[in-house]
PDB file of N, CA and C in Angstrom:
ATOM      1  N   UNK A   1       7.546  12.256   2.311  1.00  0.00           N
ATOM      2  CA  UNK A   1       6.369  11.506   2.677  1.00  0.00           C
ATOM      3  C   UNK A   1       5.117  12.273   2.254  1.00  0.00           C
ATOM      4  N   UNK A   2       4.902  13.488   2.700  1.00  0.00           N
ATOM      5  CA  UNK A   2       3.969  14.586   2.430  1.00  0.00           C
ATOM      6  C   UNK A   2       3.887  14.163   0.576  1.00  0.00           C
ATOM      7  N   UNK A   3       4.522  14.657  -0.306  1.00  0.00           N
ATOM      8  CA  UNK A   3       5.056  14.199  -1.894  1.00  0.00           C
ATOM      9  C   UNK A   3       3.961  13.164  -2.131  1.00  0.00           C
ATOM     10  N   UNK A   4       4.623  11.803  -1.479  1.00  0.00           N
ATOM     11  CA  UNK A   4       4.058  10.796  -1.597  1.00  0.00           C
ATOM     12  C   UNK A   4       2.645  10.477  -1.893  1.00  0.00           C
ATOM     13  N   UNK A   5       2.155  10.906  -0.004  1.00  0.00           N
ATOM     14  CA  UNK A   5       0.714  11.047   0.020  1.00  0.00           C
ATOM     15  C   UNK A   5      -0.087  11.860  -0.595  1.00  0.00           C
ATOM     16  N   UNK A   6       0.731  12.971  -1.312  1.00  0.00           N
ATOM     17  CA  UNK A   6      -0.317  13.878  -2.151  1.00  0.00           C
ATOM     18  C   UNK A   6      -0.744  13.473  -3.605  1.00  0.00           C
ATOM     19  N   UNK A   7       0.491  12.661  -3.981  1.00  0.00           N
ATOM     20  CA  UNK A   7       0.205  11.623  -5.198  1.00  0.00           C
ATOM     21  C   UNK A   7      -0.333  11.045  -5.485  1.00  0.00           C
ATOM     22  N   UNK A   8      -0.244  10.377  -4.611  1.00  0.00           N
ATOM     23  CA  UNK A   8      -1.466   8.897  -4.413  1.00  0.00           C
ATOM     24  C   UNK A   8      -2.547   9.311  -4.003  1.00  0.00           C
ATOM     25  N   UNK A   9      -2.746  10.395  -2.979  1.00  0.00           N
ATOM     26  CA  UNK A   9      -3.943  10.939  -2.500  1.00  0.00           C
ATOM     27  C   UNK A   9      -5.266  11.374  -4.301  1.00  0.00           C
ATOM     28  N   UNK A  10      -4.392  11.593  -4.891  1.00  0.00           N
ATOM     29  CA  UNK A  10      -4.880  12.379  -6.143  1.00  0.00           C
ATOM     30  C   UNK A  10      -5.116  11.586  -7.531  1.00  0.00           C
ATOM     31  N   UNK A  11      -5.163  10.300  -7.081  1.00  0.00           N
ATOM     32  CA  UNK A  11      -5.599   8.858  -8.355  1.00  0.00           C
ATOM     33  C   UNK A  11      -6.828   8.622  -7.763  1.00  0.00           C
ATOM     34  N   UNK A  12      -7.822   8.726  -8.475  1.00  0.00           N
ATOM     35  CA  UNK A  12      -9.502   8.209  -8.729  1.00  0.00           C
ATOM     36  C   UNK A  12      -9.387   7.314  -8.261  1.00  0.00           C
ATOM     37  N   UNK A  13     -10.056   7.260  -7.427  1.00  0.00           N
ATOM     38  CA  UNK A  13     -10.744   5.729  -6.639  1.00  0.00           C
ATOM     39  C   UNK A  13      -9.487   5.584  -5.455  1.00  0.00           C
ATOM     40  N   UNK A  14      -8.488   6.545  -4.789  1.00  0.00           N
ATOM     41  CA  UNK A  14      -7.981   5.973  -3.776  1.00  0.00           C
ATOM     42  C   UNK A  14      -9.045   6.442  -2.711  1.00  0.00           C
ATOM     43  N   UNK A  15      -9.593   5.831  -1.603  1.00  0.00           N
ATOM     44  CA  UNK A  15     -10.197   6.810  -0.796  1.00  0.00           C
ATOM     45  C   UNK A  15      -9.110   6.636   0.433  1.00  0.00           C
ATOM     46  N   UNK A  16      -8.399   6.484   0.630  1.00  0.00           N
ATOM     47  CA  UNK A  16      -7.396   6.298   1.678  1.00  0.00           C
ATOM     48  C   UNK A  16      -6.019   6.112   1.770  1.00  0.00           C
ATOM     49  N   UNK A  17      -5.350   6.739   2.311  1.00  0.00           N
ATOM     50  CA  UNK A  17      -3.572   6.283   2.249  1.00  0.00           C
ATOM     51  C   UNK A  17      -3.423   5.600   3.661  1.00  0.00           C
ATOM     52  N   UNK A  18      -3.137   4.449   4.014  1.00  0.00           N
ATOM     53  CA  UNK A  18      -3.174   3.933   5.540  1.00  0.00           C
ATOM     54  C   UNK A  18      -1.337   4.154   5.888  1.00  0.00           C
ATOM     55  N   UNK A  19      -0.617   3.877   4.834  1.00  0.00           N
ATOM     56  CA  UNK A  19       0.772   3.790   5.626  1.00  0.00           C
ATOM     57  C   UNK A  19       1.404   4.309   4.195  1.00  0.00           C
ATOM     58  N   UNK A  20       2.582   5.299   4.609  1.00  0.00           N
ATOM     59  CA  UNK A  20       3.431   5.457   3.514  1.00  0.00           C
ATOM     60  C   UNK A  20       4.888   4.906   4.033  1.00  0.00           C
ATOM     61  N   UNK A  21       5.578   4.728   3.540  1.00  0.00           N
ATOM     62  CA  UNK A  21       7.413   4.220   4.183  1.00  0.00           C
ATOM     63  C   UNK A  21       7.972   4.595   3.175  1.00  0.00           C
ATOM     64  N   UNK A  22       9.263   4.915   3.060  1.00  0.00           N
ATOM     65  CA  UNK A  22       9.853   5.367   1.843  1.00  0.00           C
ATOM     66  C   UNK A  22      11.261   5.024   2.753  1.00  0.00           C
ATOM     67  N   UNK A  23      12.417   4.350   1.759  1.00  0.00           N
ATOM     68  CA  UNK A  23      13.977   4.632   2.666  1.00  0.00           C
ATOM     69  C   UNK A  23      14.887   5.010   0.932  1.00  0.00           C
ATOM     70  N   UNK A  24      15.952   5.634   1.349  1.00  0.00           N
ATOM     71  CA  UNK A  24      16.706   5.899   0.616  1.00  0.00           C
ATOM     72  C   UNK A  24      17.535   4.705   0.216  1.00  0.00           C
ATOM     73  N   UNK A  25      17.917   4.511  -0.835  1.00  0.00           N
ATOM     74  CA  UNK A  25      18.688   3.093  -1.022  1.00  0.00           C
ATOM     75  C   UNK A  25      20.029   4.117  -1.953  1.00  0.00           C
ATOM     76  N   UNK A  26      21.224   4.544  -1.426  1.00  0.00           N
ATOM     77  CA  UNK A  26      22.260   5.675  -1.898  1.00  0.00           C
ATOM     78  C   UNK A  26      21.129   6.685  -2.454  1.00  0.00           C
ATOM     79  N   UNK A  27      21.324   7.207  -3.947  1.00  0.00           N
ATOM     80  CA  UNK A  27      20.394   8.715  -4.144  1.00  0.00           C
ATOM     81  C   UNK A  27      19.325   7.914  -4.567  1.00  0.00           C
ATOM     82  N   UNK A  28      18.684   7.035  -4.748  1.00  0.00           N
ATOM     83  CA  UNK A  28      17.770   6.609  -5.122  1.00  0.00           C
ATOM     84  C   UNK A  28      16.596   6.277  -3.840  1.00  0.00           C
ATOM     85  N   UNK A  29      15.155   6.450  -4.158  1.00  0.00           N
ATOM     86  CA  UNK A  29      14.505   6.355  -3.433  1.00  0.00           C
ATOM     87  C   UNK A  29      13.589   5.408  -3.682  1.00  0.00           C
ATOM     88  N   UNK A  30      13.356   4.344  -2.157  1.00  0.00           N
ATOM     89  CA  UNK A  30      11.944   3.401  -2.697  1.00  0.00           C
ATOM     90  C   UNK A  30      11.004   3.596  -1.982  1.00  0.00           C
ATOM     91  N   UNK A  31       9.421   3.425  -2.144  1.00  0.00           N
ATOM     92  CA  UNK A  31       8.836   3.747  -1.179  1.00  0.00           C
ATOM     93  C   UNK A  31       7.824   2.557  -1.317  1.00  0.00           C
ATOM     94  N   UNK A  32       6.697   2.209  -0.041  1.00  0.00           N
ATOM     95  CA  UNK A  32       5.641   1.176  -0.456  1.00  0.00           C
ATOM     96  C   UNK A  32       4.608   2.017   0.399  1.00  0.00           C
ATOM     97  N   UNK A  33       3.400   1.923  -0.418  1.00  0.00           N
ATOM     98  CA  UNK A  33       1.998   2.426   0.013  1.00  0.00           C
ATOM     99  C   UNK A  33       0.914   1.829   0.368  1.00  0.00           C
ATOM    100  N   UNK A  34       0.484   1.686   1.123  1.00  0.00           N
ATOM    101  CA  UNK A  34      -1.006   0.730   1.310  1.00  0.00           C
ATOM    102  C   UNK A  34      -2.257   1.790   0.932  1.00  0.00           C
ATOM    103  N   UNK A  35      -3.055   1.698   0.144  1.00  0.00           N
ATOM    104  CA  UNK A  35      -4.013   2.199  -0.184  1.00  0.00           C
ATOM    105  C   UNK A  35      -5.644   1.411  -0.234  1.00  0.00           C
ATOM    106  N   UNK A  36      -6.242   2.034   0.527  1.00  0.00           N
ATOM    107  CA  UNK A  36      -8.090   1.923   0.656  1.00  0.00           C
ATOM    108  C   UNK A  36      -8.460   1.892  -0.868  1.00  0.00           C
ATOM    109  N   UNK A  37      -9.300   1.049  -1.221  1.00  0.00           N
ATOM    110  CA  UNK A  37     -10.188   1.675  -2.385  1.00  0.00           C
ATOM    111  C   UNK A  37     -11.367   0.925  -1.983  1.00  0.00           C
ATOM    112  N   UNK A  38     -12.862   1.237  -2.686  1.00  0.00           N
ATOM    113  CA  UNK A  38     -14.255   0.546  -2.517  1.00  0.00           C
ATOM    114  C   UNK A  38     -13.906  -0.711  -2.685  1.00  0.00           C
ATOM    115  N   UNK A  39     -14.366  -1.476  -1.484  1.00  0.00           N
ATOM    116  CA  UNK A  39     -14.439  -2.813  -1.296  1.00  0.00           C
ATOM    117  C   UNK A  39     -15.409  -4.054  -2.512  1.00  0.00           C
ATOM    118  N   UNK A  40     -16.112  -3.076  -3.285  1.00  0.00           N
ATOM    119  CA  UNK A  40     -17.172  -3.412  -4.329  1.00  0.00           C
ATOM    120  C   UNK A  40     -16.015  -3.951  -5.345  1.00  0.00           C
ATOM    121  N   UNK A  41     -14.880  -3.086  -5.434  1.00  0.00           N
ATOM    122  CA  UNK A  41     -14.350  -3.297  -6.657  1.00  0.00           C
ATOM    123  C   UNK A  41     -13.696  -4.578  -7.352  1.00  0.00           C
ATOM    124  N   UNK A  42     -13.502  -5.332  -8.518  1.00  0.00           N
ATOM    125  CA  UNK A  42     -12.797  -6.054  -8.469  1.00  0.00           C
ATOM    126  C   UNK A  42     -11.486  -6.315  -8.221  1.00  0.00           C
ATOM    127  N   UNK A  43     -10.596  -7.329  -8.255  1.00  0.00           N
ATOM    128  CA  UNK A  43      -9.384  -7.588  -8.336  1.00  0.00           C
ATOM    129  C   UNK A  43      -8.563  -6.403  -9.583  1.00  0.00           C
ATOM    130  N   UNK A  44      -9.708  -6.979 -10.213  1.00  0.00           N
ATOM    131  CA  UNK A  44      -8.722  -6.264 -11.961  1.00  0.00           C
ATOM    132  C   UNK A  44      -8.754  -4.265 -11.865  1.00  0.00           C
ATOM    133  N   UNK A  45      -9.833  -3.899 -11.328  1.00  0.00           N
ATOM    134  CA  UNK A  45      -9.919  -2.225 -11.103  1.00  0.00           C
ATOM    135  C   UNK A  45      -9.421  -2.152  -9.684  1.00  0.00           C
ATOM    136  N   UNK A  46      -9.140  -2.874  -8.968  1.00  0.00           N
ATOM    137  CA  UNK A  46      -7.978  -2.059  -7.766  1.00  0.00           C
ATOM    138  C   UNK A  46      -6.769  -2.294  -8.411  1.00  0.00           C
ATOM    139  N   UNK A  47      -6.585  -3.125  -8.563  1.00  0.00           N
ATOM    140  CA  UNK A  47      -5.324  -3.112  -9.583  1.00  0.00           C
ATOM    141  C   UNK A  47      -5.071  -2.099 -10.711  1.00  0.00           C
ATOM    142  N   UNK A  48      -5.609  -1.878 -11.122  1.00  0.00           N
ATOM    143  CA  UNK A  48      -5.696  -0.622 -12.263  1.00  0.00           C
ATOM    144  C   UNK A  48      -5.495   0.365 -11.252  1.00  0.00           C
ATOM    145  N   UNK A  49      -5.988   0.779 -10.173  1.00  0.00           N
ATOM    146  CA  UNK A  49      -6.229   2.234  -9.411  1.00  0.00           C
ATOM    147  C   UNK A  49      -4.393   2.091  -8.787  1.00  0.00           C
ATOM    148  N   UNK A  50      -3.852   0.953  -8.466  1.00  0.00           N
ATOM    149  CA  UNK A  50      -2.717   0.944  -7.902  1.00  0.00           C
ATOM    150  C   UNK A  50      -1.644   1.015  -8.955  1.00  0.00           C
ATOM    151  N   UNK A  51      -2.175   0.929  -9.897  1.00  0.00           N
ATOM    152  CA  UNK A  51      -0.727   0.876 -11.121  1.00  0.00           C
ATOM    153  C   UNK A  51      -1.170   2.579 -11.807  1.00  0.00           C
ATOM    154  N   UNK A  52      -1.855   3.483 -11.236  1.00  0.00           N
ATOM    155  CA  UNK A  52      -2.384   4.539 -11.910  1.00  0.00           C
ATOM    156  C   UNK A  52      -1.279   5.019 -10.615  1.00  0.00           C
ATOM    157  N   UNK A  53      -1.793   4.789  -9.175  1.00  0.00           N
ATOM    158  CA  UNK A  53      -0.850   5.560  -8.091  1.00  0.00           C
ATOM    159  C   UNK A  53       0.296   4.909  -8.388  1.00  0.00           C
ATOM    160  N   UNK A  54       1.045   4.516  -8.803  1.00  0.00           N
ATOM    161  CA  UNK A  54       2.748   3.989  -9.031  1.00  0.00           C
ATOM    162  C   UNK A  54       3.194   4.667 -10.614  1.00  0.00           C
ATOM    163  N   UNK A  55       2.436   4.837 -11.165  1.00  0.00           N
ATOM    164  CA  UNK A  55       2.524   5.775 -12.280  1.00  0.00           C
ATOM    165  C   UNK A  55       2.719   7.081 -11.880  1.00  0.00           C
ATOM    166  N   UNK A  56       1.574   7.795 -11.003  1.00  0.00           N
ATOM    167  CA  UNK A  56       1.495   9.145 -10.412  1.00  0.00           C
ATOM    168  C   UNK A  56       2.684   9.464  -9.729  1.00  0.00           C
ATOM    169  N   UNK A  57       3.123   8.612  -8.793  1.00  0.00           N
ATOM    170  CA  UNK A  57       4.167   8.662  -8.090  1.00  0.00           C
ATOM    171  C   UNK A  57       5.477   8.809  -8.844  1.00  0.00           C
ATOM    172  N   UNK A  58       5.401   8.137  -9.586  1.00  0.00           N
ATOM    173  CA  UNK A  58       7.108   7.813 -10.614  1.00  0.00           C
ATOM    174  C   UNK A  58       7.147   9.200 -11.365  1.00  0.00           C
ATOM    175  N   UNK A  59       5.844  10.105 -11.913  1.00  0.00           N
ATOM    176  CA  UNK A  59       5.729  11.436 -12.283  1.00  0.00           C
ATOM    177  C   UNK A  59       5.717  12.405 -11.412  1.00  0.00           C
ATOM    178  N   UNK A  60       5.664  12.538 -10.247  1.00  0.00           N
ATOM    179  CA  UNK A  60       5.911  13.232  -9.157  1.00  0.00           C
ATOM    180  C   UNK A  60       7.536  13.365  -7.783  1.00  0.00           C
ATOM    181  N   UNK A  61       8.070  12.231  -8.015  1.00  0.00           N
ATOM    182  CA  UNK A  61       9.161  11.975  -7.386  1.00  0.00           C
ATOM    183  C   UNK A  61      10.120  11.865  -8.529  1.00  0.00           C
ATOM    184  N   UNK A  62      10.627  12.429  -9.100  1.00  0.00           N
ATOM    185  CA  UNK A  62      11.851  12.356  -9.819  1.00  0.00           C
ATOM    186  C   UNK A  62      13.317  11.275  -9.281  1.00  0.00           C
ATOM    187  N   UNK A  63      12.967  11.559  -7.872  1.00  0.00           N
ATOM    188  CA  UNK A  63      14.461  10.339  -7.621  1.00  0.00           C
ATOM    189  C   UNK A  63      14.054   9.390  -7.067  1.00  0.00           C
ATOM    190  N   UNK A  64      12.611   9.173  -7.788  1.00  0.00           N
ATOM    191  CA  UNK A  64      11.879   7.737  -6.769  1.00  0.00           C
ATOM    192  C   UNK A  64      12.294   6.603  -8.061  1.00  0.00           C
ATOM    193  N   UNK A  65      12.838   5.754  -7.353  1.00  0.00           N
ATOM    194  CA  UNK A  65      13.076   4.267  -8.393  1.00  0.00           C
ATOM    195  C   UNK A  65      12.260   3.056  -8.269  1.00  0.00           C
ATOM    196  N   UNK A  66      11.368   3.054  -7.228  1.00  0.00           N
ATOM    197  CA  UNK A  66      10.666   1.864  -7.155  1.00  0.00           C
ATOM    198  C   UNK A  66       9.656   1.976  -6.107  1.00  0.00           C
ATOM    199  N   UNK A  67       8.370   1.891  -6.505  1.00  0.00           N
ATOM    200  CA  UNK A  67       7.351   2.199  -5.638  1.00  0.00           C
ATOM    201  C   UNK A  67       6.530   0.692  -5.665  1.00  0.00           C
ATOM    202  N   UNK A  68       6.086   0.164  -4.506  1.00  0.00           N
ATOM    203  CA  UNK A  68       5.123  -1.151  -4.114  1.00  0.00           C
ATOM    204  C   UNK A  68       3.699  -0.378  -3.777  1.00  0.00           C
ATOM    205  N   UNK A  69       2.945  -0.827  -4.444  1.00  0.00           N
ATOM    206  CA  UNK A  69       1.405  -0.159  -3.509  1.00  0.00           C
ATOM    207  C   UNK A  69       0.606  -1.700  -3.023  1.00  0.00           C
ATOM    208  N   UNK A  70       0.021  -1.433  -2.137  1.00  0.00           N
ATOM    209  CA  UNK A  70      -0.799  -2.446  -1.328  1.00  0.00           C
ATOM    210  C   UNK A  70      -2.280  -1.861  -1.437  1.00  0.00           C
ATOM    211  N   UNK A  71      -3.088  -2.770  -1.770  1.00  0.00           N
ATOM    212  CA  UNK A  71      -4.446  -2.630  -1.994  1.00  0.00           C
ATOM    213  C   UNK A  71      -5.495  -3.158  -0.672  1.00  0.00           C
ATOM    214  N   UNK A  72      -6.002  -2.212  -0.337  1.00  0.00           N
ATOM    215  CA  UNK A  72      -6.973  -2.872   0.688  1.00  0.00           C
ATOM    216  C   UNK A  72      -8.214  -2.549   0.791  1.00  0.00           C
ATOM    217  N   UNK A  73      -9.061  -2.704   1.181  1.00  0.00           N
ATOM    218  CA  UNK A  73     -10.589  -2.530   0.755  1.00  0.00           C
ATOM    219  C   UNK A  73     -10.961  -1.629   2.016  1.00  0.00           C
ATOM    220  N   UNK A  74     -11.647  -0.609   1.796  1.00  0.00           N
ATOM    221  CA  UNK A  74     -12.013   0.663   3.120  1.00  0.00           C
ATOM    222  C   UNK A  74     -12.486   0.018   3.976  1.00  0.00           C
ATOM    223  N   UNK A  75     -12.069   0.643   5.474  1.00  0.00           N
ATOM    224  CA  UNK A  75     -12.037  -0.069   6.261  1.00  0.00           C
ATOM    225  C   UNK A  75     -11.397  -1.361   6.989  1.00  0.00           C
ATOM    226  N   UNK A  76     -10.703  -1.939   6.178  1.00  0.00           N
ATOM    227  CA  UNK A  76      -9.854  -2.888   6.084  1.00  0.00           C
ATOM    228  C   UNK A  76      -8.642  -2.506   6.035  1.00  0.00           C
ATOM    229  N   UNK A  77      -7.787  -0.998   6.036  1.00  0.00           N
ATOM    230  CA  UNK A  77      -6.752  -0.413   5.234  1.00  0.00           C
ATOM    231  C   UNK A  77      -5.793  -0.549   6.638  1.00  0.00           C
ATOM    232  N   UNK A  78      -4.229  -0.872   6.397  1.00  0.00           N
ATOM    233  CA  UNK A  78      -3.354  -0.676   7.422  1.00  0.00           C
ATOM    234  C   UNK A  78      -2.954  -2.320   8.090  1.00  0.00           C
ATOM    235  N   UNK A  79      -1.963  -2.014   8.329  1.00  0.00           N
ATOM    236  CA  UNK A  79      -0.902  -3.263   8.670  1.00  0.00           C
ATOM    237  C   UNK A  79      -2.124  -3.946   9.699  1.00  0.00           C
ATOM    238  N   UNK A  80      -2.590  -3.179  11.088  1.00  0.00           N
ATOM    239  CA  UNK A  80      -3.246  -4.006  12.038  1.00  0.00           C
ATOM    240  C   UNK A  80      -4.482  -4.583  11.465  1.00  0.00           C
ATOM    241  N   UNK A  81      -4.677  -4.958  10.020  1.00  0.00           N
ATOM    242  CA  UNK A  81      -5.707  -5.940   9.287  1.00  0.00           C
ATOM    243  C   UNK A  81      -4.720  -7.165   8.856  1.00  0.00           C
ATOM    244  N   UNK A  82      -3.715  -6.723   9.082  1.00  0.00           N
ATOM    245  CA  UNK A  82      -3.463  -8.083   7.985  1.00  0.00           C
ATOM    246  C   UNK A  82      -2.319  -9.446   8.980  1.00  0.00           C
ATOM    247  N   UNK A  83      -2.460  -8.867  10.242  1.00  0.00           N
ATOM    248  CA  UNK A  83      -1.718  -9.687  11.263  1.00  0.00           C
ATOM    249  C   UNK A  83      -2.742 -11.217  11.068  1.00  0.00           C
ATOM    250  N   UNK A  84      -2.279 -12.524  12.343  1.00  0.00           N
ATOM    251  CA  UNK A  84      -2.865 -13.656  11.671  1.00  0.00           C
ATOM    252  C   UNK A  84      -2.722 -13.595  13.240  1.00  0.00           C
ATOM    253  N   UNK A  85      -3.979 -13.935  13.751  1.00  0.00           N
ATOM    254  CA  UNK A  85      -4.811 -14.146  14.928  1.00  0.00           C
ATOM    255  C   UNK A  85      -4.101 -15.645  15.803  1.00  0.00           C
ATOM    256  N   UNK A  86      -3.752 -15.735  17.131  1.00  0.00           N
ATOM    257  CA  UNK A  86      -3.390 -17.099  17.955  1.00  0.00           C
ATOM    258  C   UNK A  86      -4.500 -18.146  17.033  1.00  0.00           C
ATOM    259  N   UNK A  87      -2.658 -19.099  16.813  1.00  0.00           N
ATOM    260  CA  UNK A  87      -3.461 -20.540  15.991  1.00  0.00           C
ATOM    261  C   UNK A  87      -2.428 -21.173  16.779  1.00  0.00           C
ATOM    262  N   UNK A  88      -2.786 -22.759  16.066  1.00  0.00           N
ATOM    263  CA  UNK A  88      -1.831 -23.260  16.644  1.00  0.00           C
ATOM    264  C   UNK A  88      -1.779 -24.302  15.395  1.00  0.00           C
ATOM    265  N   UNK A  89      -0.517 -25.098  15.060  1.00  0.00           N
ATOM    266  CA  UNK A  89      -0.352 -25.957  13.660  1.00  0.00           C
ATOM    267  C   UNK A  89       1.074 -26.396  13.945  1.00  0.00           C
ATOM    268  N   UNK A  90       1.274 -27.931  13.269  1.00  0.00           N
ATOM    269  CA  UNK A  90       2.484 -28.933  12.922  1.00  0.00           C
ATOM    270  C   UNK A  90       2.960 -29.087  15.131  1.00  0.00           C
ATOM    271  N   UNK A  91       2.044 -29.072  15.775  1.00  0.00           N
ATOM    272  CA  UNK A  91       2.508 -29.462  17.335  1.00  0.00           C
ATOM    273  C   UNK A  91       3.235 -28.252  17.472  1.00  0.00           C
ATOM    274  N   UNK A  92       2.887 -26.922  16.975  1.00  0.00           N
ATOM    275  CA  UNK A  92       3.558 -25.555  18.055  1.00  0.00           C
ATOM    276  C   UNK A  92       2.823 -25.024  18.894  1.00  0.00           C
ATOM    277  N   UNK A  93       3.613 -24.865  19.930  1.00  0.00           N
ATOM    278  CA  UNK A  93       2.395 -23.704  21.035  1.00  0.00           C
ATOM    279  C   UNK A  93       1.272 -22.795  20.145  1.00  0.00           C
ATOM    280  N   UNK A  94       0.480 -22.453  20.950  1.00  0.00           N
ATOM    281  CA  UNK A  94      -0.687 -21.184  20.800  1.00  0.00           C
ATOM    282  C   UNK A  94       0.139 -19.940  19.942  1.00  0.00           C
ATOM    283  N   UNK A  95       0.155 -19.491  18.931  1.00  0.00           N
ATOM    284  CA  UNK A  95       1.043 -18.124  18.509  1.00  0.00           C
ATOM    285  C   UNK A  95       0.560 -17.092  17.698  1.00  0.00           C
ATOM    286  N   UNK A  96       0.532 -16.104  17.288  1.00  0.00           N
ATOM    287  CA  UNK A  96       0.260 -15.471  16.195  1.00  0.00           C
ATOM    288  C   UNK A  96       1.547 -15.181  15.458  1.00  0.00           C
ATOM    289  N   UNK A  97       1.460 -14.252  14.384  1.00  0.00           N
ATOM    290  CA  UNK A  97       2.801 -13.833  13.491  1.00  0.00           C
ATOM    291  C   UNK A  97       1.746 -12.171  13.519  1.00  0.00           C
TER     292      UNK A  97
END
């Protein structure tokens, strides 16, 4: 995990690592990252900054086979942004997911 975050920590324009996960799948390893970058940026340069950290990573983990990165805008970074607030739709109770 430490590996991970120092990887990604070290691509231009991440300013944040919010969650790392990594599981072993037999000797092979996958991991998924959520990463902060300036909220200014476009679609097309966070995207670039996340395919630079999945690059970094694949050069740093030798038995890593498949890395996901998640893009989120600072301040915004980490799973408790992206939950979906009590609605209600099609006649179901009050709920969130």
């Amino acid at each position: 995990m430490d590996e991970i975050r120092h990887a990604a920590g070290h691509v231009e324009g991440v300013r944040e690592i919010s969650e790392v996960r990594a599981r072993w799948l037999g000797h092979l390893l996958q991991a998924e990252v959520n990463i902060a970058v300036d909220p200014d940026l476009s679609v097309e340069e966070g995207h670039a900054i996340s395919k630079q950290v999945h690059h970094q990573l694949l050069h740093h983990l030798s038995f890593l086979s498949r890395a996901t990165i998640h893009v989120d805008p600072v301040g915004k970074a980490g799973e408790q942004h992206h939950g979906v607030s009590e609605h209600t739709h099609g006649g179901l109770p009050v709920h969130s997911h």
